[in-house]
Protein backbone atom coordinates (compact mmCIF):
# COMPACT_ATOMS: atom_id res chain seq x y z
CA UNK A 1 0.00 0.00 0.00
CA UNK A 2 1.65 3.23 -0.84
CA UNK A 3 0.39 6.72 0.79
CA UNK A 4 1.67 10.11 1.06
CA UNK A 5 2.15 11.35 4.21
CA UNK A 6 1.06 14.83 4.46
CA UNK A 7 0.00 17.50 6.56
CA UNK A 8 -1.68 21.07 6.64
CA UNK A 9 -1.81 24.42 9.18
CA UNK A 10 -4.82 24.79 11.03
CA UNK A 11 -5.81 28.73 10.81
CA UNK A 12 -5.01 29.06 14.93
CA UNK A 13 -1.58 27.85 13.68
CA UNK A 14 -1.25 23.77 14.70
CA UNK A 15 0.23 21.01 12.62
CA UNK A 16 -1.92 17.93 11.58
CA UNK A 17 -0.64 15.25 9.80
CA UNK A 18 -2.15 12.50 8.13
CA UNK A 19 -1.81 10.57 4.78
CA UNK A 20 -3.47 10.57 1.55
CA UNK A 21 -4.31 7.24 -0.66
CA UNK A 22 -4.84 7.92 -4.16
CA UNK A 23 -6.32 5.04 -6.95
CA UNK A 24 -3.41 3.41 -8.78
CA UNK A 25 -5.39 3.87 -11.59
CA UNK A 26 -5.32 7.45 -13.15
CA UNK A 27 -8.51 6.48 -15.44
CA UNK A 28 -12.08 6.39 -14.77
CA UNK A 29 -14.05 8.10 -11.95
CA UNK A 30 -15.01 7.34 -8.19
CA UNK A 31 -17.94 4.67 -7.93
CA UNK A 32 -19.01 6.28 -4.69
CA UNK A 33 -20.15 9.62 -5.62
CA UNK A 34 -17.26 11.25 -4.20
CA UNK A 35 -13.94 12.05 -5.37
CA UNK A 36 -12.43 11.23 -2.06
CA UNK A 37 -13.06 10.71 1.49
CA UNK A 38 -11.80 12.37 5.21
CA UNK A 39 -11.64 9.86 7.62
CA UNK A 40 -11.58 11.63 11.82
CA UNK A 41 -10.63 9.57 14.57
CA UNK A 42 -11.96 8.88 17.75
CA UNK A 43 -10.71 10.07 20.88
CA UNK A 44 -7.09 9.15 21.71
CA UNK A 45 -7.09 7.49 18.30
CA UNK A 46 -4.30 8.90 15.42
CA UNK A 47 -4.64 8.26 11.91
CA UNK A 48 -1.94 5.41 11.68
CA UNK A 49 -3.99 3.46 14.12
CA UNK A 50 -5.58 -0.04 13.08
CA UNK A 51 -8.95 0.21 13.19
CA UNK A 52 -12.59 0.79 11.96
CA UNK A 53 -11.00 2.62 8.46
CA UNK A 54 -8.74 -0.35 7.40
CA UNK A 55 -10.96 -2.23 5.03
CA UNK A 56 -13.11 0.73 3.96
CA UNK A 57 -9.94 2.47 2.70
CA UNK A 58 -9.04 -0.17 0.66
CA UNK A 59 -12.24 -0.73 -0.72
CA UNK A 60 -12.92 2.98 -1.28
CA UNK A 61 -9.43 3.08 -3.36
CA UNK A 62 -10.19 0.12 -5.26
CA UNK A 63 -13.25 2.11 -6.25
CA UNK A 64 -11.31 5.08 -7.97
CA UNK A 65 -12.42 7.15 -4.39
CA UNK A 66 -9.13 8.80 -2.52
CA UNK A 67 -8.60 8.93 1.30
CA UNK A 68 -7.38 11.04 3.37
CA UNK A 69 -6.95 9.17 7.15
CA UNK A 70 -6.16 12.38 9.69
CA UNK A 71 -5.23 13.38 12.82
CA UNK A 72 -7.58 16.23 14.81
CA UNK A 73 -5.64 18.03 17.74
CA UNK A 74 -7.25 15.07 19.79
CA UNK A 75 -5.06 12.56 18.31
CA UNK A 76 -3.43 10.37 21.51
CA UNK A 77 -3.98 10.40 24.92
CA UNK A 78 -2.07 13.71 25.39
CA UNK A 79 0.03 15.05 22.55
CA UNK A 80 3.13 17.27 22.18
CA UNK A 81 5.65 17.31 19.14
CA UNK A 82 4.90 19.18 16.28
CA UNK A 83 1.51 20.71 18.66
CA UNK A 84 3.47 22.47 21.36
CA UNK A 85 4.31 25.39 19.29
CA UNK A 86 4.18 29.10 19.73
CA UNK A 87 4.04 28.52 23.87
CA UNK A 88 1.05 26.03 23.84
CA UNK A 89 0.15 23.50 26.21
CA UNK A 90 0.07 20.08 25.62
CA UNK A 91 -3.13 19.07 23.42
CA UNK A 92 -4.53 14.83 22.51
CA UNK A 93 -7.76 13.63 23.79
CA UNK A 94 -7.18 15.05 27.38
CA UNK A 95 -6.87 18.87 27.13
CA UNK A 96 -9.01 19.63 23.55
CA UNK A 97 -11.88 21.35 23.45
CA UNK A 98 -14.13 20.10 21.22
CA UNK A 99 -15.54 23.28 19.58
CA UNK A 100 -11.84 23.83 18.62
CA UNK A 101 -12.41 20.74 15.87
CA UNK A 102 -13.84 23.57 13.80
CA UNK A 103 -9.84 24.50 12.80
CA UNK A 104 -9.12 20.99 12.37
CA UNK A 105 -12.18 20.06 10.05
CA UNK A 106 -11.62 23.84 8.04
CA UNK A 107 -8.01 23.04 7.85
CA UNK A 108 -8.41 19.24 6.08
CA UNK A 109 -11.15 20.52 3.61
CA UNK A 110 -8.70 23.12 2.38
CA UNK A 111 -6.15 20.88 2.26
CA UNK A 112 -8.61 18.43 0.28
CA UNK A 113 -9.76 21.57 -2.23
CA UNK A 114 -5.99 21.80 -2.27
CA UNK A 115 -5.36 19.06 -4.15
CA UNK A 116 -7.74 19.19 -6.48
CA UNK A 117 -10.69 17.22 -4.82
CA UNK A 118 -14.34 18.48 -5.52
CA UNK A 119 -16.48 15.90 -3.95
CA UNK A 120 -15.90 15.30 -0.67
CA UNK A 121 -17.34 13.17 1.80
CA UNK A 122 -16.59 13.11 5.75
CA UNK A 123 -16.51 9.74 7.64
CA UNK A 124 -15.60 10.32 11.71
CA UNK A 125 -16.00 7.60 14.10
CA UNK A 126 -16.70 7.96 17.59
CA UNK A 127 -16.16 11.22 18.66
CA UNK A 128 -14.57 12.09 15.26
CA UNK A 129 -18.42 11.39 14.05
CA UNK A 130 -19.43 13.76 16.97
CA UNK A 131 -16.97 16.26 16.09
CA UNK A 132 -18.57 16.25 12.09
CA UNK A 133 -21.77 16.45 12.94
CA UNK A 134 -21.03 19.35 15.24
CA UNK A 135 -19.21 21.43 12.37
CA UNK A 136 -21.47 20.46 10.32
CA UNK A 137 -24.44 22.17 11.81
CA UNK A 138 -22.16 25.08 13.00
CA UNK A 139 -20.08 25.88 9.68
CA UNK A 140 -22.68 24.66 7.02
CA UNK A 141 -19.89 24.24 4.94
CA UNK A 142 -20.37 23.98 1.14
CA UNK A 143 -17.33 21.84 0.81
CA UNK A 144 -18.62 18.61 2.25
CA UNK A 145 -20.89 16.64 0.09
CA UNK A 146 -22.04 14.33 2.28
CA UNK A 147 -21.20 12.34 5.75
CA UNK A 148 -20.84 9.19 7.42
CA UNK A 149 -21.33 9.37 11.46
CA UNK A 150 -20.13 6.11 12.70
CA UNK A 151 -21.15 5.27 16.78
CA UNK A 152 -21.17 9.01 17.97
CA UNK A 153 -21.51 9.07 21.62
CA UNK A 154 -24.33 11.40 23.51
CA UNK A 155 -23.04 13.51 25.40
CA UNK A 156 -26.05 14.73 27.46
CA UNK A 157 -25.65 15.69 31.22
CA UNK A 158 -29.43 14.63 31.99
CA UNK A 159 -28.90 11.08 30.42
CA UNK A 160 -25.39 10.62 32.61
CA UNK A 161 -26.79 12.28 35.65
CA UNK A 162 -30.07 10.47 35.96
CA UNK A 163 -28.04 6.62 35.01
CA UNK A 164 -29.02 4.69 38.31
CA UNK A 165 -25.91 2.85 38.00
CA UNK A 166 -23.29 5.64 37.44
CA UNK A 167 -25.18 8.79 37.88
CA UNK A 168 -24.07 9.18 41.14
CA UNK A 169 -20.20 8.71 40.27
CA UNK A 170 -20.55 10.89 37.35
CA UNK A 171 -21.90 14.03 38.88
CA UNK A 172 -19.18 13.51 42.09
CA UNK A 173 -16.92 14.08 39.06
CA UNK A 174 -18.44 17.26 37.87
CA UNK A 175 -18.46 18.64 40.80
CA UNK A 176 -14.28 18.00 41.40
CA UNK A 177 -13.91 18.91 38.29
CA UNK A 178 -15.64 22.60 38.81
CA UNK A 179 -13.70 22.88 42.23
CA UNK A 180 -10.33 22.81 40.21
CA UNK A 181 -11.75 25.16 37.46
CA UNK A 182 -13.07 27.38 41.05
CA UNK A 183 -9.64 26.56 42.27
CA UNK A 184 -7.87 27.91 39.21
CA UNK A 185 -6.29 24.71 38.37
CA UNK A 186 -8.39 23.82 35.24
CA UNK A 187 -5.58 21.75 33.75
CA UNK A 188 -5.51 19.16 36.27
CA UNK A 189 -5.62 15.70 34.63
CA UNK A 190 -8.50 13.84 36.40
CA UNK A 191 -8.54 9.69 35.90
CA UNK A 192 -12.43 9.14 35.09
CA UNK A 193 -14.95 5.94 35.09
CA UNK A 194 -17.97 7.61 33.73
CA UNK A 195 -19.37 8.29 30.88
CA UNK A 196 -15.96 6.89 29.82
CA UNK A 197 -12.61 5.73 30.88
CA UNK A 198 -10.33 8.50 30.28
CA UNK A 199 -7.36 10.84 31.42
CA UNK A 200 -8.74 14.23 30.82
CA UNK A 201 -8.51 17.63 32.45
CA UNK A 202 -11.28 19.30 34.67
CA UNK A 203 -11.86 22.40 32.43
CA UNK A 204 -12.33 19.92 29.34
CA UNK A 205 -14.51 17.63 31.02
CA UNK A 206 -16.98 19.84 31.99
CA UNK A 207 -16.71 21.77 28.17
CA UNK A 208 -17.23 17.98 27.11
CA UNK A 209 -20.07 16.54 29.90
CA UNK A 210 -20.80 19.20 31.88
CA UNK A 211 -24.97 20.76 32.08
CA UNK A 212 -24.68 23.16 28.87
CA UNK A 213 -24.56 19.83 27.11
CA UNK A 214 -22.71 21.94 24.10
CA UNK A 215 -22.47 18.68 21.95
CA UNK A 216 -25.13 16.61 22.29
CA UNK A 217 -25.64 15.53 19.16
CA UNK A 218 -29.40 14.98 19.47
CA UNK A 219 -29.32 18.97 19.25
CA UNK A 220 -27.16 19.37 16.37
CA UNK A 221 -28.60 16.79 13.84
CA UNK A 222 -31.43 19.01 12.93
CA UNK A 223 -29.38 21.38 11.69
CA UNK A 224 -27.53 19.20 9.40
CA UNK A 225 -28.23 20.32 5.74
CA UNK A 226 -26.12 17.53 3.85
CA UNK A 227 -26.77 13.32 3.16
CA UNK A 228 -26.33 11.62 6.51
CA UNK A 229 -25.51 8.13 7.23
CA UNK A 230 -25.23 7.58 11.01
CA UNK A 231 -24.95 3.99 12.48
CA UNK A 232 -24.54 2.31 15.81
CA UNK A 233 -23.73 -1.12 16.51
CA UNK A 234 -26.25 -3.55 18.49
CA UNK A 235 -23.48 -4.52 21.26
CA UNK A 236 -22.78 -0.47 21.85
CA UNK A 237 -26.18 0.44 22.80
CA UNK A 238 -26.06 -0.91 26.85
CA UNK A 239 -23.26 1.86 27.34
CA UNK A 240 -24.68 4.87 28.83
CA UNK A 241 -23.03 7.31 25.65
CA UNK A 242 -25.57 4.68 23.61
CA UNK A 243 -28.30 3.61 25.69
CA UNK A 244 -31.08 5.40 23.92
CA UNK A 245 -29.53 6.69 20.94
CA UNK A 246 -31.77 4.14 18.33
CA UNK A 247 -34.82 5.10 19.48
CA UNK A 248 -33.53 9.11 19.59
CA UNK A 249 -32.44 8.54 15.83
CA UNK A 250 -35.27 6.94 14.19
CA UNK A 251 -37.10 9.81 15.20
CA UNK A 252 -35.26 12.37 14.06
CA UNK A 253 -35.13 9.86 10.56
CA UNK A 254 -38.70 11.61 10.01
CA UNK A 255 -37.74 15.04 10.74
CA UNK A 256 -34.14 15.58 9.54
CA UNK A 257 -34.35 15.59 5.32
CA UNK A 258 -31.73 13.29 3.85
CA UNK A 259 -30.77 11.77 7.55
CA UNK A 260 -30.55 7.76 7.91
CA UNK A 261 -29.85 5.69 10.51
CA UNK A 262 -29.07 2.05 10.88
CA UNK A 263 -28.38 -0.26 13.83
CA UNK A 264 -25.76 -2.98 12.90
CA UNK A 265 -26.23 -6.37 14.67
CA UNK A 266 -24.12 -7.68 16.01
CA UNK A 267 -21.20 -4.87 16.13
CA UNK A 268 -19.38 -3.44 18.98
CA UNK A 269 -17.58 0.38 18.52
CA UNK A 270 -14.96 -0.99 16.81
CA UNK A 271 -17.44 -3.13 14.29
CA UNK A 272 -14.96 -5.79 15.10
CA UNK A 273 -16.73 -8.62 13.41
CA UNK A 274 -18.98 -6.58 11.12
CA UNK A 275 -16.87 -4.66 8.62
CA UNK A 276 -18.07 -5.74 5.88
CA UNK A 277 -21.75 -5.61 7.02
CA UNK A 278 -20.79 -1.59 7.31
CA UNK A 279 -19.20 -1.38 4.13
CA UNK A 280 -22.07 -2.74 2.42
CA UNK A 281 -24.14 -0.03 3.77
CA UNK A 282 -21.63 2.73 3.17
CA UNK A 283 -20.98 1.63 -0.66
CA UNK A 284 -25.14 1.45 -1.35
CA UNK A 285 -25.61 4.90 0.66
CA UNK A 286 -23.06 6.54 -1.72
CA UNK A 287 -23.22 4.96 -4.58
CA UNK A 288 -27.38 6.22 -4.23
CA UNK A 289 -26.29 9.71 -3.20
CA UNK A 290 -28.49 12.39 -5.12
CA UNK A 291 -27.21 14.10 -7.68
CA UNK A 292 -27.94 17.66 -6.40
CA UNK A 293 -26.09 17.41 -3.26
């Protein structure tokens, strides 16, 4: 498999790297209805990782479709490097906000427009998928054709806070995590359970969790105004991020134009056992995209 690793300048002045796949072939067009595709991580993930892309790249590729696999300033569990520039702290999963992916996901398109792509679709998984939708609905951007939300978390402060089982735990960490932000000391790193296991620091955990609920994505789907694909696996949906995100979805199916949802049986986050189940799905949904979008 040969790639070009690249990389682009976010307009606040980071360094993301990544690497695009082109078609061997330099004839015929993309089956997919795109001319290539931007695949986000999930939190702590990195664009060299193994993981839910791997097969869909290839198959994309094979399909005359490019890829570009990307890091966000959430790549790893903390990051440094090529990030701590111009006096900045440390950045990965546990000190990002997550309004700030609006620089990352600006900064890829560009890139993408760059190099002479004019179709493009967005694919995140995870909280990539949350992070797409978000921009998405903020930036309206006429770049994107369409996009793929794979397993995006809730992230709603009632549905965590009202959990018999680890409602409790969770608010006892909102509340430390507002006495460090009270304390001035909104960079400490606190170890959490709940929603999910994860090294992150007060101020971003209550940006992330916290009651404004900023990006619940139940809130920000409505405003979508390009195709949607979003899909959950069946094995996902017992975790409180999940637990009543099908229902949630299939309503907003009949109220959000040119929004689907599928469950996938069967599949964990990861769609471990299940990827090509998903790429079926993906391949049909673009291959029927409509021809004014």
């Amino acid at each position: 498999m040969l790639v070009d690793l690249v990389h682009t300048h976010t307009s606040d002045n980071l360094r993301l790297d990544g690497f695009l796949r082109r078609p061997t072939s330099t004839t015929g067009s993309s089956r997919f209805g795109i001319d290539v595709a931007i695949c986000f991580h999930g939190v702590t993930g990195n664009f060299y990782q193994a993981g839910v892309f791997d097969e869909a790249t290839d198959r994309l590729v094979d399909g005359g479709c490019s890829v570009l696999r990307v890091n966000n300033r959430g790549h790893d569990a903390i990051s440094m490097g090529a990030y701590n520039n111009a006096g900045r702290s440390p950045l990965g999963a546990a000190y990002e906000m997550v309004d700030d992916c609006r620089y990352d996901w600006d900064a890829w398109l560009g890139f993408a427009m760059e190099q002479g792509f004019q179709s493009i679709g967005v694919w995140g998984h995870s909280l990539g998928a949350v992070k797409s939708i978000y921009y998405m609905a903020k930036e309206q951007d006429p770049r994107v054709r369409c996009l793929i939300a794979a397993s995006p978390p809730r992230f709603s402060y009632r549905l965590f806070s009202q959990s018999p089982e680890e409602g409790t735990e969770f608010q006892q960490v909102c509340q430390l995590a507002q006495q460090h932000v009270d304390a001035g000391q909104p960079d400490t790193l606190l170890q959490t359970a709940h929603p999910v296991p994860l090294l992150i620091a007060a101020r971003v955990f209550l940006d992330k969790y916290g009651p404004e609920a900023r990006y619940d994505i139940v809130e920000h789907i409505p405003n979508l105004r390009v195709p949607t694909l979003l899909f959950i696996g069946t094995e996902e949906t017992p975790r409180l991020s999940f637990v009543d995100s099908p229902p949630v979805m299939r309503q907003l199916v009949g109220e959000v134009e040119n929004f689907r949802f599928e469950s996938i049986p069967g599949a964990d986050h990861f769609y471990t056992n299940q990827r090509d189940y998903v790429w079926g799905l993906v391949s049909a949904w673009l291959q029927a995209l409509p021809e004014s979008a």
